[in-house]
N, C-alpha and C. Protein backbone atom coordinates (compact mmCIF):
# COMPACT_ATOMS: atom_id res chain seq x y z
N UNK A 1 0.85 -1.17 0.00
CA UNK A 1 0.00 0.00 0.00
C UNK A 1 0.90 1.23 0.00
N UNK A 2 0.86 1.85 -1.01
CA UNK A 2 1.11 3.69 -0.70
C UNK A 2 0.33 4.53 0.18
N UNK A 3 1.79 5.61 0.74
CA UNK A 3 1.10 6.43 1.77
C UNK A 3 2.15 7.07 1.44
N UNK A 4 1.47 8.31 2.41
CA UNK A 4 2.78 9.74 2.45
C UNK A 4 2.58 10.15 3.80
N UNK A 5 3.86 10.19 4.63
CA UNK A 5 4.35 10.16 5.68
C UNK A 5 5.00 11.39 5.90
N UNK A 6 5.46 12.30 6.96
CA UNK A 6 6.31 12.89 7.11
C UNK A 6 7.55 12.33 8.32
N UNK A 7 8.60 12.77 7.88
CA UNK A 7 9.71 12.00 8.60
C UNK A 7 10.80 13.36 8.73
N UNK A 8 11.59 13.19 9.35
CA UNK A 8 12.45 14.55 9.80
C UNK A 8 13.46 14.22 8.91
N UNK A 9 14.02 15.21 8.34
CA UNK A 9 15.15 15.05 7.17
C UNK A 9 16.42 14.31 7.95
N UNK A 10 16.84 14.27 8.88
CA UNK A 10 18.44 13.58 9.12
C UNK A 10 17.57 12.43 9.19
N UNK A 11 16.93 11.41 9.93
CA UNK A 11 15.82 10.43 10.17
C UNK A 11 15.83 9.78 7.96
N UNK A 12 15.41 10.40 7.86
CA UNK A 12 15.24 10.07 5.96
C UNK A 12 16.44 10.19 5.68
N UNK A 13 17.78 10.52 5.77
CA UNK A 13 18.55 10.90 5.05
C UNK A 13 19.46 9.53 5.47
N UNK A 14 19.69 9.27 6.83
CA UNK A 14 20.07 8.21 7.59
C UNK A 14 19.44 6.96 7.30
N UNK A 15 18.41 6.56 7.12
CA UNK A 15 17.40 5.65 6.46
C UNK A 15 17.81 5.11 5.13
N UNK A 16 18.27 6.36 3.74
CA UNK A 16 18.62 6.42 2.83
C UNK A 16 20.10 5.58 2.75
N UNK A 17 20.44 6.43 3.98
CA UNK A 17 21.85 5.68 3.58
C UNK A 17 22.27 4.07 3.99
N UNK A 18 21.65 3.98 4.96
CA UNK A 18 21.34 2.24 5.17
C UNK A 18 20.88 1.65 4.00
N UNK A 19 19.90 1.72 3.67
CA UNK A 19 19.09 1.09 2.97
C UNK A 19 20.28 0.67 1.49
N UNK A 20 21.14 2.11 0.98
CA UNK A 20 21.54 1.74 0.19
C UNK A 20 23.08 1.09 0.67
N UNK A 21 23.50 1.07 1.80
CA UNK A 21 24.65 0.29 2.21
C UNK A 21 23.89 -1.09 2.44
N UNK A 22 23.26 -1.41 2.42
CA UNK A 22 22.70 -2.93 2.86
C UNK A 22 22.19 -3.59 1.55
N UNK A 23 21.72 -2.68 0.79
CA UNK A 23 21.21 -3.08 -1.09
C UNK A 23 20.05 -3.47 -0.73
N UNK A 24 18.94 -2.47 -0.10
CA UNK A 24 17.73 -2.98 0.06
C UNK A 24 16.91 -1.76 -0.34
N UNK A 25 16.02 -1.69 -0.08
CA UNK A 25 14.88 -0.10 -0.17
C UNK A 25 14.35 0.46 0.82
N UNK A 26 14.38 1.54 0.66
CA UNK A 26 13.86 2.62 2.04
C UNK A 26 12.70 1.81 2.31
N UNK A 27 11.84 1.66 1.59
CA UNK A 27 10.58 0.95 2.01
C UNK A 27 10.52 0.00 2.97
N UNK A 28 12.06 -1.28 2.68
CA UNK A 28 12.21 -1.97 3.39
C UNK A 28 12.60 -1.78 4.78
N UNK A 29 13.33 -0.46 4.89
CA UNK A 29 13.94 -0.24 6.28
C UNK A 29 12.95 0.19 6.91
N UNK A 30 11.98 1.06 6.50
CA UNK A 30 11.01 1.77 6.90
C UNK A 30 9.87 0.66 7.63
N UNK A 31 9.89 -0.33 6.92
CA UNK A 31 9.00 -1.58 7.25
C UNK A 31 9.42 -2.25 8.45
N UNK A 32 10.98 -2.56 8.51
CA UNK A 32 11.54 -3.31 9.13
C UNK A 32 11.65 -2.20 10.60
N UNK A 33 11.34 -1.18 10.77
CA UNK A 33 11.82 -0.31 12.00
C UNK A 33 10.14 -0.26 12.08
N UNK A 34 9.29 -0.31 11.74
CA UNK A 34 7.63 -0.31 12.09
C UNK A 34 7.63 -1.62 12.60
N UNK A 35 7.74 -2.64 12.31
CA UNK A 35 7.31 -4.36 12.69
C UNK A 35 8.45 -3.90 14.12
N UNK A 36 9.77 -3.85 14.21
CA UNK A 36 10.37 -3.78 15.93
C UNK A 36 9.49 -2.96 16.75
N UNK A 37 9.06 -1.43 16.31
CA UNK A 37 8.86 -0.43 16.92
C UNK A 37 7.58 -1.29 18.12
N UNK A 38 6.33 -1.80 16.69
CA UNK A 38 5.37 -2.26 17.18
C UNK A 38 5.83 -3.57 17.95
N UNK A 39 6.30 -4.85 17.77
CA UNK A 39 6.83 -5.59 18.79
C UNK A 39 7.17 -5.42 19.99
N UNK A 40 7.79 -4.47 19.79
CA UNK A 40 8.73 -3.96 21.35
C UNK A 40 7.16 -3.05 21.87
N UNK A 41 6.08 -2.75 21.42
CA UNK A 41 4.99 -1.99 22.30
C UNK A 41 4.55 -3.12 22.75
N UNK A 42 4.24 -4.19 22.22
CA UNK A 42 3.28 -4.98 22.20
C UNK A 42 3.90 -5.65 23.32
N UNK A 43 5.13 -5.58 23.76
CA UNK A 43 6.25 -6.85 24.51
C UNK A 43 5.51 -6.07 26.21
N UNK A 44 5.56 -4.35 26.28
CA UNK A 44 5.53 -3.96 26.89
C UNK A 44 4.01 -3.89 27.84
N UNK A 45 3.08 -4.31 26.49
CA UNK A 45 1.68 -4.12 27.14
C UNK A 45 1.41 -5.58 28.06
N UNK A 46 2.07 -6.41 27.33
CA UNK A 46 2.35 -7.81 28.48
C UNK A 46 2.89 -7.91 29.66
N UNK A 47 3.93 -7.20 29.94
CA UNK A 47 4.69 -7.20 31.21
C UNK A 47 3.69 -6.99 31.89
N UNK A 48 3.67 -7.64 33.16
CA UNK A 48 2.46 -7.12 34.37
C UNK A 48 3.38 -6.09 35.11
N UNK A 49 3.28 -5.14 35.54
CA UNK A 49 3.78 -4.35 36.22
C UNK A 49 3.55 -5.07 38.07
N UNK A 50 4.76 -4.60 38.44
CA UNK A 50 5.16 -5.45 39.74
C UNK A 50 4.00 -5.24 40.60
N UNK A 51 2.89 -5.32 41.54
CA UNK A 51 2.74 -5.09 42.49
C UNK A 51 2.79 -5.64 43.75
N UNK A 52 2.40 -4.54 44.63
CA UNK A 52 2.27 -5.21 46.04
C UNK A 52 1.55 -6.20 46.47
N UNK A 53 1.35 -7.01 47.22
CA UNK A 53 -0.20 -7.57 47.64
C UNK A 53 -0.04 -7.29 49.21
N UNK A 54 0.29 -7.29 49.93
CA UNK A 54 0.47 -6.71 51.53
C UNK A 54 -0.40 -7.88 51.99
N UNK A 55 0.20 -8.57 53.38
CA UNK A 55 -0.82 -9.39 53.90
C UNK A 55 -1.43 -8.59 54.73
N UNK A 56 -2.49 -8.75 55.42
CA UNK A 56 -3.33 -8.10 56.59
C UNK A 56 -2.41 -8.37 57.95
N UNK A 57 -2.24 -7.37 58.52
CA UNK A 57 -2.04 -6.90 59.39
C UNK A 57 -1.44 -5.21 59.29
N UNK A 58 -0.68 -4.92 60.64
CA UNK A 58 -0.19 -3.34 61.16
C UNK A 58 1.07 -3.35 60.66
N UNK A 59 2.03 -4.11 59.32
CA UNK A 59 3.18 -3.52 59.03
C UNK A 59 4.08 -4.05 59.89
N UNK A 60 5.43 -3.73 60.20
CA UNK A 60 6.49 -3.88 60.88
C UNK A 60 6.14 -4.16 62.62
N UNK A 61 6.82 -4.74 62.58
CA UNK A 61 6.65 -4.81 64.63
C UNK A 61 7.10 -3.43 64.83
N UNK A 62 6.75 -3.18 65.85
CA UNK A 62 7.55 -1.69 66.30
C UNK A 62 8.94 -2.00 66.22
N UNK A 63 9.61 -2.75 66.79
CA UNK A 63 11.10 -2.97 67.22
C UNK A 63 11.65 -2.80 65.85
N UNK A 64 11.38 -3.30 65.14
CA UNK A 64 11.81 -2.99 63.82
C UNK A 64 11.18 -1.72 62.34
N UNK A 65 10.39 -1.13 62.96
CA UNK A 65 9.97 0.00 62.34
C UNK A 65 11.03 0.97 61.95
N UNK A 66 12.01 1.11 62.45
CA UNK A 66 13.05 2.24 62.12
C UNK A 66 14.63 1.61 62.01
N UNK A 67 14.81 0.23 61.75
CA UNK A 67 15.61 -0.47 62.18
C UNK A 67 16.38 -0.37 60.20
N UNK A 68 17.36 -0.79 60.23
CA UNK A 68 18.14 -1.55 59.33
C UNK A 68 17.19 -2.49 58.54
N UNK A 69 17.82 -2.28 56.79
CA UNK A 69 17.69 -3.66 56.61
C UNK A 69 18.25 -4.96 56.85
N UNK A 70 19.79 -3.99 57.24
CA UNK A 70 20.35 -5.50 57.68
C UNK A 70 20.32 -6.21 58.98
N UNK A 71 19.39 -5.45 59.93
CA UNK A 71 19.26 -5.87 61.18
C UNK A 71 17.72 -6.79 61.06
N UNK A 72 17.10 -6.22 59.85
CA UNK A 72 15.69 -6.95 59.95
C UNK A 72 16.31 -8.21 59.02
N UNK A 73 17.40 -7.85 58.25
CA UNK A 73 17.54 -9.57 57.32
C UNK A 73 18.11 -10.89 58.59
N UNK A 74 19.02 -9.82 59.52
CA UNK A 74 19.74 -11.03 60.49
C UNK A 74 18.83 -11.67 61.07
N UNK A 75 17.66 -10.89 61.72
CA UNK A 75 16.38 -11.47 62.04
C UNK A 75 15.82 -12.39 61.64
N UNK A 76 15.82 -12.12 60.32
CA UNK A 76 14.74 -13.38 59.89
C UNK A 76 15.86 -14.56 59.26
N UNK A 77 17.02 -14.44 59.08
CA UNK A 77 18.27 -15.59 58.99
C UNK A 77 18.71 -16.09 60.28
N UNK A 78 18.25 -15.62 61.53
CA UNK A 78 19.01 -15.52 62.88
C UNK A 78 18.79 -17.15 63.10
N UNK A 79 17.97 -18.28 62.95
CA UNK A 79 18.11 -19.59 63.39
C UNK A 79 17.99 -20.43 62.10
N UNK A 80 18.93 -19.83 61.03
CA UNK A 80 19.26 -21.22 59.29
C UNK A 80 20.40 -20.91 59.56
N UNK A 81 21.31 -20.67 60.33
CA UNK A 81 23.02 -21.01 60.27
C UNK A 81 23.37 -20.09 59.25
């Protein structure tokens, strides 16, 4: 299918010059950078974004509310050797 696009001249000019260092057609590069562009969206709408789930309860014991992480990791390693 034909279309008319606008593209920023260094963007086209850079395009141009691939296309003819590789022995292919702008069309083709132009094609080939639309099929990644869209892949790589599509990769992104899959990722689940991390969340929390929090169990029920009040958070931290007090004793450890303002504490270290490395005093809360010894804690919970303090009886596996």
């Amino acid at each position: 299918m034909k279309t008319t696009i606008e593209i920023q001249d260094a963007l086209l000019e850079r395009s141009k010059r691939l296309a003819r260092q590789e022995g292919t057609t702008l069309g083709a590069v132009i094609e080939e950078g639309l099929q990644l562009a869209l892949r790589a969206r599509a990769q992104q709408k899959r990722r689940m974004p991390f969340a929390l789930k929090p169990f029920a309860g009040d958070g931290l014991n007090p004793e450890f509310e303002y504490a270290s992480w490395e005093l809360i990791r010894d804690e919970i390693c303090r009886d596996r050797g």
